[in-house]
N, C-alpha and C. Protein backbone atom coordinates (compact mmCIF):
# COMPACT_ATOMS: atom_id res chain seq x y z
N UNK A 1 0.81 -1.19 0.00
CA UNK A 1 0.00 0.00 0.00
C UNK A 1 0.85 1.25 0.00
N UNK A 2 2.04 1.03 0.62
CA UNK A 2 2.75 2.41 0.45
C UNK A 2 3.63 2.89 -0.50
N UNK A 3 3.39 1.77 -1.27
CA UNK A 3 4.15 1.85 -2.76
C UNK A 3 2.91 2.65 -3.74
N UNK A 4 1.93 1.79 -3.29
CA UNK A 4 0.77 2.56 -4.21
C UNK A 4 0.42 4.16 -3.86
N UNK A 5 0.49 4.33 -2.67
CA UNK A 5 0.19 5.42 -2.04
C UNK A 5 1.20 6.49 -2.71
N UNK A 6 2.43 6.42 -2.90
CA UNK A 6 3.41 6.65 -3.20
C UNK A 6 3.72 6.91 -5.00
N UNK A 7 3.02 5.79 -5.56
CA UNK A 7 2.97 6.19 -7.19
C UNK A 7 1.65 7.28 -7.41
N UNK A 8 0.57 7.05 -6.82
CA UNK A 8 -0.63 7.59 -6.78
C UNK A 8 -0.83 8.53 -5.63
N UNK A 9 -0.50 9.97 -5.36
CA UNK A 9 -0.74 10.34 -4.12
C UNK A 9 -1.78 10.93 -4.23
N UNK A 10 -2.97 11.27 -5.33
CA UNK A 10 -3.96 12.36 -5.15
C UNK A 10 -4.87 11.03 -4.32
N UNK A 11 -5.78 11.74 -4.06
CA UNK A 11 -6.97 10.91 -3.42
C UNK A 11 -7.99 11.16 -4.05
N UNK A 12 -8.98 10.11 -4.22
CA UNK A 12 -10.12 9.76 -5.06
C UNK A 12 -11.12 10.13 -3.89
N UNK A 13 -12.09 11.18 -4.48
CA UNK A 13 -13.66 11.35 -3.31
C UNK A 13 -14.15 9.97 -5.10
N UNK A 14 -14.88 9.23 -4.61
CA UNK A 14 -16.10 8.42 -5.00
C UNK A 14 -16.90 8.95 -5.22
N UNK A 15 -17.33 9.97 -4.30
CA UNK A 15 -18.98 10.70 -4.78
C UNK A 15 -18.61 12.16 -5.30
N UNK A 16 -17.62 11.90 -5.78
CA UNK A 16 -17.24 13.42 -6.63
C UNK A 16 -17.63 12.85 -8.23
N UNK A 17 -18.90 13.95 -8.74
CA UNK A 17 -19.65 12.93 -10.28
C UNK A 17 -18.42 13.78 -11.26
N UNK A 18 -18.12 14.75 -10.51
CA UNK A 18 -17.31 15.63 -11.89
C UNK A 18 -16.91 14.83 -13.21
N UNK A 19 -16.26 15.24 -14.14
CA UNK A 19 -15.44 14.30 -14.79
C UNK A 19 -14.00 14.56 -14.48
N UNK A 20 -12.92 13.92 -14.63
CA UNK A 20 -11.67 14.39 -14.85
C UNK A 20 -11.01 14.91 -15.20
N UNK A 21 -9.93 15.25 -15.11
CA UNK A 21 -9.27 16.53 -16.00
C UNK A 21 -8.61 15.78 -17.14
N UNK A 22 -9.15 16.17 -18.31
CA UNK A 22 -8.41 15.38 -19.43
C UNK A 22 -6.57 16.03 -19.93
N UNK A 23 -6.30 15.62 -20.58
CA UNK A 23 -4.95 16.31 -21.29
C UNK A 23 -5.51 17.42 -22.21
N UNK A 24 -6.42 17.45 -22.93
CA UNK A 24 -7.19 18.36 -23.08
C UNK A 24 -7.51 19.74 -22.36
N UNK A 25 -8.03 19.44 -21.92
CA UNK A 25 -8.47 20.76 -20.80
C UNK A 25 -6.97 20.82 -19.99
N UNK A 26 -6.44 20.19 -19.43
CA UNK A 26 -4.83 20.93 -18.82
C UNK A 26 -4.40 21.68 -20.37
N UNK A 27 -4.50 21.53 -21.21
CA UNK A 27 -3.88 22.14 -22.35
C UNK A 27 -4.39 23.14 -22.90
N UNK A 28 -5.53 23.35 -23.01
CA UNK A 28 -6.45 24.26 -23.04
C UNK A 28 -6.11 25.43 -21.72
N UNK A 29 -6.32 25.15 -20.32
CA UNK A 29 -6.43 25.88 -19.58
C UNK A 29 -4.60 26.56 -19.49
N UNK A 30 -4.37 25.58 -19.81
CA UNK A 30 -2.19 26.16 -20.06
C UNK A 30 -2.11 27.20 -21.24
N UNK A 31 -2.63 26.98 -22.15
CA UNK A 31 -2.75 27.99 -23.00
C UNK A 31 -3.26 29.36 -23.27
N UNK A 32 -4.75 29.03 -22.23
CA UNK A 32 -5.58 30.07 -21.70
C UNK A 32 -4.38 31.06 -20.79
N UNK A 33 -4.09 30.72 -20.05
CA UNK A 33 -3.28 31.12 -19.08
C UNK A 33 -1.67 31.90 -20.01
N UNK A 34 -1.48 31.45 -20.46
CA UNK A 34 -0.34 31.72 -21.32
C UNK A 34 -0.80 32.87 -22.56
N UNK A 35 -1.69 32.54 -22.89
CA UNK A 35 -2.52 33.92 -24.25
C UNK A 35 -2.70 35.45 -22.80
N UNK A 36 -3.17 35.19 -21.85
CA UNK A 36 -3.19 36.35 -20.97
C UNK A 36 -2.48 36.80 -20.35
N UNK A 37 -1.17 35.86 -19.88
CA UNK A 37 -0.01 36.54 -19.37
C UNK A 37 0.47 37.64 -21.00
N UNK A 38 0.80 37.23 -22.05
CA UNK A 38 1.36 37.46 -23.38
C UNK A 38 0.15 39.34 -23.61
N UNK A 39 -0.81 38.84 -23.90
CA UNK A 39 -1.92 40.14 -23.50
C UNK A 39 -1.32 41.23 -22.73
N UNK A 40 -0.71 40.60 -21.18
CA UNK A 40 -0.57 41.77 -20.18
C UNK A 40 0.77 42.80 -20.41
N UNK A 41 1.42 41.69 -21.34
CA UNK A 41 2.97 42.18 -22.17
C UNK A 41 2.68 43.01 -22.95
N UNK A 42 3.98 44.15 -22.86
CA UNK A 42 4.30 44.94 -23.89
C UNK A 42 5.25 44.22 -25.36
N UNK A 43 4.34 43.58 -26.55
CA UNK A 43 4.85 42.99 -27.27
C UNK A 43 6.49 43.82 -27.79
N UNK A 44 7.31 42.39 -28.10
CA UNK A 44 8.52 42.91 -28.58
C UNK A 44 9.22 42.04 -28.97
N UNK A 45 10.34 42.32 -30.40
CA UNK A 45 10.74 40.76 -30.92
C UNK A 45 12.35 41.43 -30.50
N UNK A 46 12.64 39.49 -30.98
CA UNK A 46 14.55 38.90 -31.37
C UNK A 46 14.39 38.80 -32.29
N UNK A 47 15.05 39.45 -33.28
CA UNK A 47 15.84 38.58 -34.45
C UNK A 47 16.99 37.92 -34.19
N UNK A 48 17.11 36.34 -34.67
CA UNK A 48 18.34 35.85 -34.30
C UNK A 48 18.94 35.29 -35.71
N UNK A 49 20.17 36.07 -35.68
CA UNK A 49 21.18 35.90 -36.74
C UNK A 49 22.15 34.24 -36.85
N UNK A 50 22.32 33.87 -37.90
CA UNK A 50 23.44 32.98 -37.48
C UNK A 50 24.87 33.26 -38.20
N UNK A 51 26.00 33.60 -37.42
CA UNK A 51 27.41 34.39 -37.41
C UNK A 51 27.63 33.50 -38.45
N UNK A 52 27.41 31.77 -38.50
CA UNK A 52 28.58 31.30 -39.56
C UNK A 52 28.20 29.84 -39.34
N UNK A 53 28.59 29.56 -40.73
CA UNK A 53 28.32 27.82 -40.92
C UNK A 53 28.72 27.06 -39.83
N UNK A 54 30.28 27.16 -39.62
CA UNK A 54 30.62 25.92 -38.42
C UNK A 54 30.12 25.85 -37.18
N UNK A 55 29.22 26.59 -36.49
CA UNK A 55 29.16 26.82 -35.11
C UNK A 55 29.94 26.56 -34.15
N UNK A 56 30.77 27.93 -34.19
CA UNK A 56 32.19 28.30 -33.65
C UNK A 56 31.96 29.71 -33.16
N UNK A 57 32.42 29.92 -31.83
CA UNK A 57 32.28 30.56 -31.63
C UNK A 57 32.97 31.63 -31.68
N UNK A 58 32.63 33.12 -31.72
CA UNK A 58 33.79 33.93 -32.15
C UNK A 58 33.82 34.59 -33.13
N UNK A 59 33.27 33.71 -34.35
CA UNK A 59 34.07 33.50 -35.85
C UNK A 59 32.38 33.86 -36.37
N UNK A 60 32.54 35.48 -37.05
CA UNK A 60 31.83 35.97 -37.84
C UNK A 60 32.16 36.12 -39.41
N UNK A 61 31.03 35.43 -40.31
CA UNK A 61 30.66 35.31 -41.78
C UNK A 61 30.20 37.15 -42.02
N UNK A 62 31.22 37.79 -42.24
CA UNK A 62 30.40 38.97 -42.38
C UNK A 62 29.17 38.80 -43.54
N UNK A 63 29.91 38.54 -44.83
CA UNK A 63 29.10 38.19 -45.91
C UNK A 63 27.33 37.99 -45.30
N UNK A 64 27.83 36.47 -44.68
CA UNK A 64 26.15 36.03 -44.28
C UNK A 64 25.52 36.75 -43.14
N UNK A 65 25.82 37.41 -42.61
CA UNK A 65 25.41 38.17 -41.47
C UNK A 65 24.71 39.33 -42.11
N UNK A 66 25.79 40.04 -43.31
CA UNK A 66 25.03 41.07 -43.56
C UNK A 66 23.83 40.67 -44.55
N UNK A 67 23.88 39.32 -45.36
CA UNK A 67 22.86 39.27 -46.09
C UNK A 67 21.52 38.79 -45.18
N UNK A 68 21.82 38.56 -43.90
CA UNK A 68 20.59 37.97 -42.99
C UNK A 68 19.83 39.42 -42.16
N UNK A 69 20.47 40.41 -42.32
CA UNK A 69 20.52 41.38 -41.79
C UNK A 69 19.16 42.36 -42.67
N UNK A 70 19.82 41.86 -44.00
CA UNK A 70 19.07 42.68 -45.05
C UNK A 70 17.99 41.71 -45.61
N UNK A 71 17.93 40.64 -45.29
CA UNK A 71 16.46 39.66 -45.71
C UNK A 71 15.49 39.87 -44.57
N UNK A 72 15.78 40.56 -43.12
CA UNK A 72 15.03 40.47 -42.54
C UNK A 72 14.20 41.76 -42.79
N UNK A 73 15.08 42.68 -43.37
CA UNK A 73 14.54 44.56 -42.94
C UNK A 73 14.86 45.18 -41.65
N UNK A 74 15.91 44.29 -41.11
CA UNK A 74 15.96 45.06 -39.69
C UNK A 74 16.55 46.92 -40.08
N UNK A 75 16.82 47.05 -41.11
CA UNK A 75 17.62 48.66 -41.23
C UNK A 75 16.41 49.34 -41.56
N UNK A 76 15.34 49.02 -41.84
CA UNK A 76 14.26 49.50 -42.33
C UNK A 76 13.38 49.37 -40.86
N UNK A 77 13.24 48.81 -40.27
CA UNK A 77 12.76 48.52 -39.04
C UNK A 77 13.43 49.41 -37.78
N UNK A 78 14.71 49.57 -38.05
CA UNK A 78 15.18 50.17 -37.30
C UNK A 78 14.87 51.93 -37.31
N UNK A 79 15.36 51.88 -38.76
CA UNK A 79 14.86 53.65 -39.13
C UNK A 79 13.07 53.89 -38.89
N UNK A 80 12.60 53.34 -38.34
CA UNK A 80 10.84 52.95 -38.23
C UNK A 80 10.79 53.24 -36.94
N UNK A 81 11.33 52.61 -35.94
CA UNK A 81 11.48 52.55 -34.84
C UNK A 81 12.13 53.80 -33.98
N UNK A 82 12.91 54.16 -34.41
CA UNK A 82 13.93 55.55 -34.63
C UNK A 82 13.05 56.36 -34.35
N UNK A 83 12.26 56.59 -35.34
CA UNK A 83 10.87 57.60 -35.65
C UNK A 83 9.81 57.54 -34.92
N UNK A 84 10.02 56.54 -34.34
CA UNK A 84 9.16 56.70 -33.42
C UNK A 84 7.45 55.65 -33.51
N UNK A 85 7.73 54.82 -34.68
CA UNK A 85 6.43 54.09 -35.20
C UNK A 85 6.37 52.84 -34.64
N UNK A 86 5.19 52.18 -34.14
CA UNK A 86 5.56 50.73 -34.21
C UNK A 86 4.91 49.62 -35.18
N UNK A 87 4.63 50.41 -36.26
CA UNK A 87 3.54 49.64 -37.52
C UNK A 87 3.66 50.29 -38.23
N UNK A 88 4.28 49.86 -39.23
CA UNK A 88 4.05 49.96 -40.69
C UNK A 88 3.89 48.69 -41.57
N UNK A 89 2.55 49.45 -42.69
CA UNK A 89 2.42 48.55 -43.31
C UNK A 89 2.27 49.43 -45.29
N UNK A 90 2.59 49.03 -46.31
CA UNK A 90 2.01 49.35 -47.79
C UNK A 90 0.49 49.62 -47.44
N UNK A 91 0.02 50.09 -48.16
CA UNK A 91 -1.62 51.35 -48.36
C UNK A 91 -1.71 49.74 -48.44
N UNK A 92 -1.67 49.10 -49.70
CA UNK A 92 -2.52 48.03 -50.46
C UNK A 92 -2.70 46.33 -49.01
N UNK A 93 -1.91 46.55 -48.60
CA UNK A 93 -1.78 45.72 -47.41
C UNK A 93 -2.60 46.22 -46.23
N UNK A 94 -2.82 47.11 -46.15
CA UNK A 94 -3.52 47.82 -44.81
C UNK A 94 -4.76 47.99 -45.01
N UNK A 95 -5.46 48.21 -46.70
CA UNK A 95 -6.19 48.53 -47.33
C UNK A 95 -7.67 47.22 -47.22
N UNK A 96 -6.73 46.00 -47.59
CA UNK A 96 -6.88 44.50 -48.06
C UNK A 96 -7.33 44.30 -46.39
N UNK A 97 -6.50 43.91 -45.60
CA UNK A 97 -6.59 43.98 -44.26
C UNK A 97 -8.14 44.37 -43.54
N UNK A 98 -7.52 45.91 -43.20
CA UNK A 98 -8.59 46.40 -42.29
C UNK A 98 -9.70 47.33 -43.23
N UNK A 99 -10.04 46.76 -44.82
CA UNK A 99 -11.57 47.72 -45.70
C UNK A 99 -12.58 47.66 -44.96
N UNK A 100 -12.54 46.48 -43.69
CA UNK A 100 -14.11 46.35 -43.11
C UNK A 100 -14.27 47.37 -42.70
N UNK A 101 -13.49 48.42 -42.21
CA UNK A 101 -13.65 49.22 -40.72
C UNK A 101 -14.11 49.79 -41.58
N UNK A 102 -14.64 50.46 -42.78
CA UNK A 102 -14.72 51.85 -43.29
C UNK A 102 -16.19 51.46 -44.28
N UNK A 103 -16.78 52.29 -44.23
CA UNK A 103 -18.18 51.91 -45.09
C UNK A 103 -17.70 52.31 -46.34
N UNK A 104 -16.93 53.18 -46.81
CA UNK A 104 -16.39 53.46 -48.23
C UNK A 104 -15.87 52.55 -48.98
N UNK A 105 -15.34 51.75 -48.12
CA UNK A 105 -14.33 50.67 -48.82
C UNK A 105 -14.77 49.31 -48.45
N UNK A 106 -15.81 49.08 -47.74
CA UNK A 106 -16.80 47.65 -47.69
C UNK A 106 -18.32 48.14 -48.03
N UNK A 107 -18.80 47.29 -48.30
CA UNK A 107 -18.41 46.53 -48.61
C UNK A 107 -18.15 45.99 -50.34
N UNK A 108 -18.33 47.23 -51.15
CA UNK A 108 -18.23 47.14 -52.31
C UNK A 108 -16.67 46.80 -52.74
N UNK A 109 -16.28 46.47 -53.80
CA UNK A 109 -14.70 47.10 -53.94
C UNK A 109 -14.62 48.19 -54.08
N UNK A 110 -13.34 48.67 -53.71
CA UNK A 110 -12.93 49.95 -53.87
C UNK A 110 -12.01 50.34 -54.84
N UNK A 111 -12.44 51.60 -55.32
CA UNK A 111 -12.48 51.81 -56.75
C UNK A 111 -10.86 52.86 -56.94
N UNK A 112 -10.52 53.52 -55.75
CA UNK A 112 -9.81 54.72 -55.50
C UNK A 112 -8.40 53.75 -55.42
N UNK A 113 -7.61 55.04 -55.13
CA UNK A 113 -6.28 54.63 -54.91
C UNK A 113 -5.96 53.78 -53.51
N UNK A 114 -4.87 53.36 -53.27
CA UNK A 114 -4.78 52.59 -51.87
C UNK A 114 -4.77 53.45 -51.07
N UNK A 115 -3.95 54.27 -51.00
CA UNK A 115 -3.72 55.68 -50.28
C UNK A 115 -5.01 56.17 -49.83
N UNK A 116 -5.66 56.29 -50.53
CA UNK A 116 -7.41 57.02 -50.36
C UNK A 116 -7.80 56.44 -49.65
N UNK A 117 -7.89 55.35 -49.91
CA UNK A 117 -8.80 53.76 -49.13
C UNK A 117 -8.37 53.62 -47.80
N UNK A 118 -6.84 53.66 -47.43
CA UNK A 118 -5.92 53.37 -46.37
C UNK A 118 -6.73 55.07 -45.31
N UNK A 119 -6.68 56.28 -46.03
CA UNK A 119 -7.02 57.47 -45.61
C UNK A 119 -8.40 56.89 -44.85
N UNK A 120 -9.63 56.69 -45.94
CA UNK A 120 -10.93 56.65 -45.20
C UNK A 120 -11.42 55.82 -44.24
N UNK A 121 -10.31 54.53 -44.03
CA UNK A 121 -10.42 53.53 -43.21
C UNK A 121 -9.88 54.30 -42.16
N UNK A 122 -8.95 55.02 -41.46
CA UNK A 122 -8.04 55.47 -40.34
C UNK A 122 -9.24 56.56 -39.84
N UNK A 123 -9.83 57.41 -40.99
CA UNK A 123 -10.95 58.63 -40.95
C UNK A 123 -11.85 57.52 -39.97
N UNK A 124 -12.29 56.49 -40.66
CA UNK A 124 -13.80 55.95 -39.66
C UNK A 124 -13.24 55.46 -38.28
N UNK A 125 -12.10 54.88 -38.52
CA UNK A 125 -11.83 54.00 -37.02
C UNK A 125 -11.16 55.29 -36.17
N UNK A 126 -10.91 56.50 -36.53
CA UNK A 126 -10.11 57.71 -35.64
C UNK A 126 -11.37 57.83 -34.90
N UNK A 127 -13.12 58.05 -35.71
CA UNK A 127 -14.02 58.57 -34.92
C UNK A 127 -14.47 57.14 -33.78
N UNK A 128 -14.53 56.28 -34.25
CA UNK A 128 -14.58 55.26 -33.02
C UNK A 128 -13.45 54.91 -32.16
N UNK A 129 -12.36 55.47 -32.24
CA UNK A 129 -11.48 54.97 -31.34
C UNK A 129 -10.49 56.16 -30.48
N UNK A 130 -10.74 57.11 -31.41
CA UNK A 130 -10.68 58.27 -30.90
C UNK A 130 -9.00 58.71 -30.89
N UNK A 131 -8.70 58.28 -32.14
CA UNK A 131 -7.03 58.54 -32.37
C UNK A 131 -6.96 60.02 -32.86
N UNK A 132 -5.64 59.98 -32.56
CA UNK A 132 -5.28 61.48 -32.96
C UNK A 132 -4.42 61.69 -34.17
N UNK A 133 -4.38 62.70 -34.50
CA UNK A 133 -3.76 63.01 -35.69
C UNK A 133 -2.82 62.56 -36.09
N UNK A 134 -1.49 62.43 -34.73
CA UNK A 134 -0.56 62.39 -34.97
C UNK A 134 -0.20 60.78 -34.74
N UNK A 135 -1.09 60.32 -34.22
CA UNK A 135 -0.58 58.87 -33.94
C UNK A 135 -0.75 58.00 -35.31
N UNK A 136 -1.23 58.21 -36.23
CA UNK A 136 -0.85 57.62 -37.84
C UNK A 136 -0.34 58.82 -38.74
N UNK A 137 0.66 58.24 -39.89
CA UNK A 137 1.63 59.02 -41.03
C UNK A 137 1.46 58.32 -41.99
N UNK A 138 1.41 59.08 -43.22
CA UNK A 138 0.96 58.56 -44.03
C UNK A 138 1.99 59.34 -44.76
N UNK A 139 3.23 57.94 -45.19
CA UNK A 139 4.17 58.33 -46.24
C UNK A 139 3.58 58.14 -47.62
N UNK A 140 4.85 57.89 -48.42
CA UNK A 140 4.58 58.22 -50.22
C UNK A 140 4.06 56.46 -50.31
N UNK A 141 4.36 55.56 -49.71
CA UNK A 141 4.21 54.19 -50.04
C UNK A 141 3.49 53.47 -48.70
N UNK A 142 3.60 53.91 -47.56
CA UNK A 142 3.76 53.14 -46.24
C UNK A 142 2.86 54.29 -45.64
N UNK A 143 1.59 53.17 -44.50
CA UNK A 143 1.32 54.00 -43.37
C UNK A 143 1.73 53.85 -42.48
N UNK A 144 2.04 54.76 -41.09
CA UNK A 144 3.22 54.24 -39.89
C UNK A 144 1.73 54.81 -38.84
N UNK A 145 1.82 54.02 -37.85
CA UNK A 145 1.35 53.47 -36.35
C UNK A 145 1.77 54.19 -35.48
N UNK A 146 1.87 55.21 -34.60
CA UNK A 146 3.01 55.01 -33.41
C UNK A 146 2.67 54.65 -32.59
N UNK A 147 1.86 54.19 -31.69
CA UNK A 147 1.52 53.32 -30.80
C UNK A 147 0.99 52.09 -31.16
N UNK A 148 1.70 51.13 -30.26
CA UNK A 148 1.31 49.59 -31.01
C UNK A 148 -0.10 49.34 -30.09
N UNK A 149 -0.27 50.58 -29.25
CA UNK A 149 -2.14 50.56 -28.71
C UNK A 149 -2.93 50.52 -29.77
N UNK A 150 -2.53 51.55 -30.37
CA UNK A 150 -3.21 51.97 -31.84
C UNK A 150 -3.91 50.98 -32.57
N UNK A 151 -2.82 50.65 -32.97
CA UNK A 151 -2.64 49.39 -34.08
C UNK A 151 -3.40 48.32 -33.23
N UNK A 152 -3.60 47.93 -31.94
CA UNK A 152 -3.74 46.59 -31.25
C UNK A 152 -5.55 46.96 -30.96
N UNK A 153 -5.96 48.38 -31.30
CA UNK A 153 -7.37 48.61 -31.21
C UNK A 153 -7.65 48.50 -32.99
N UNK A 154 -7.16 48.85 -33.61
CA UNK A 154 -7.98 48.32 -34.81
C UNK A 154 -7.75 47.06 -35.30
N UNK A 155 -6.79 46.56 -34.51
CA UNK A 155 -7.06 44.63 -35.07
C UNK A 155 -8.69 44.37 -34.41
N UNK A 156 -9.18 45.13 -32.48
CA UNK A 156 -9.79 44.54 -32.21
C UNK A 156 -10.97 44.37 -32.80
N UNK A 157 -11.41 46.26 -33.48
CA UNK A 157 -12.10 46.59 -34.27
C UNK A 157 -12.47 45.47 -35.55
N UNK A 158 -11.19 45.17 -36.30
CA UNK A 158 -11.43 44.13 -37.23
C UNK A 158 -12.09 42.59 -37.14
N UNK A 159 -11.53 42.42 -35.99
CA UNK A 159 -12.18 41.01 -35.34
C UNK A 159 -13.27 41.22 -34.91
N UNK A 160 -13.71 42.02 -34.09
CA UNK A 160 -15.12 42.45 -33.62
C UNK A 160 -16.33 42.53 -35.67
N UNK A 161 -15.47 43.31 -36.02
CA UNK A 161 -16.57 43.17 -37.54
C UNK A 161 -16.47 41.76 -38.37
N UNK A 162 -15.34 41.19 -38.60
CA UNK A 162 -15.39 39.94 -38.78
C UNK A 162 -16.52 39.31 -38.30
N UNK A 163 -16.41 38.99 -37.03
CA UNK A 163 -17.26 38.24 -36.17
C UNK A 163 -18.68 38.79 -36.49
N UNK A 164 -19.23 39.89 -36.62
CA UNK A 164 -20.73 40.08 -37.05
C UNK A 164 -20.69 39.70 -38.22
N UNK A 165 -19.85 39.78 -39.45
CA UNK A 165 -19.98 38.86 -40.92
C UNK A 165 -20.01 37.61 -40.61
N UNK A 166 -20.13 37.25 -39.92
CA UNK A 166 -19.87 35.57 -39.56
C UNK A 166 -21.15 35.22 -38.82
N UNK A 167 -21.49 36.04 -37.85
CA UNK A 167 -23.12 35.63 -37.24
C UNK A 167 -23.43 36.07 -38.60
N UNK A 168 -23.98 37.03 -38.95
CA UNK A 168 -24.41 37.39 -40.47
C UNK A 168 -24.46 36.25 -41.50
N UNK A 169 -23.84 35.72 -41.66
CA UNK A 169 -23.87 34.76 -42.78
C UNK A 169 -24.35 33.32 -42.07
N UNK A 170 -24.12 33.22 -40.71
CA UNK A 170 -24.95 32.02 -39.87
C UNK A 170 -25.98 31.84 -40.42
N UNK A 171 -26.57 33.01 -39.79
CA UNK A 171 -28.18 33.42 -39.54
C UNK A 171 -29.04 33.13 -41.08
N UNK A 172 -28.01 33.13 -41.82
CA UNK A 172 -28.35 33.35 -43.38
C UNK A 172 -28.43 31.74 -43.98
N UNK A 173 -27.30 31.31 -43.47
CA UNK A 173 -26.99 29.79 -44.03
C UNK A 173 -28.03 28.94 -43.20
């Protein structure tokens, strides 16, 4: 018995009807737990380089370093960052993305330039979210973010409209 006691230490109630905790639900609830710690974070990345074929330490491939350097965009990321932005994305990417938010540009296609489109989408979600002028830039190619609040309220915006196209088309199907 004290071997068993010993491999098995939880104790069994009998008149407990619950069910058990599957691997499932520990995995589920580990993940749950893990998506909300990540939430309470101020997001932020690594890029990790690799110096050189042999894995040796010391001993830098300039060659491959600088071409890993420049496949990632970190100099472009960096001058972004510099400035003070934490999002940038191309009009046509931002456009494609977030058209739900804007009645101009959903749900028909949109007929205008990206730039325009990228403009009237930031115009509708500024009056619901209540951004300011200065917290989006709108270069010759690229719109820039500066708060990754910003940016992290019109994803929610997007998901929130998603999700009514989706009851929407339930209700329908």
């Amino acid at each position: 018995e004290k071997m068993l006691s010993h491999l098995f230490p939880e104790v069994i109630d009998l008149d407990d009807k619950r069910a058990p905790i599957t691997a499932g639900g520990t995995i589920r609830s580990q993940c749950g737990k893990l998506v909300a710690a990540l939430m309470d974070c101020t997001p932020h990345y690594v890029r990790c380089l690799k110096p050189n074929e042999e894995k040796r330490a010391g001993v830098i491939d300039q060659q491959r370093t600088q071409h890993q350097v420049q496949y990632l965009g970190l100099p472009e990321n960096i001058r972004v960052r510099r400035a003070g932005f934490a999002y940038r994305a191309e009009y046509h990417r931002f456009l494609e993305r977030f058209s739900i938010l804007s009645r101009e540009t959903w749900p028909g296609p949109w007929t205008g330039s990206d730039r325009d489109g990228a403009r009237a989408i930031v115009k509708s979600a500024a009056k619901k979210l209540g951004l300011k002028k200065e917290d989006v830039q709108f270069g010759r190619t690229k719109l820039f973010v500066r708060q990754p609040e910003s940016f992290f309220a019109l994803e929610r915006m997007r998901e929130k409209a998603v999700g009514g196209l989706v009851v929407c088309i339930q209700k329908a199907w």
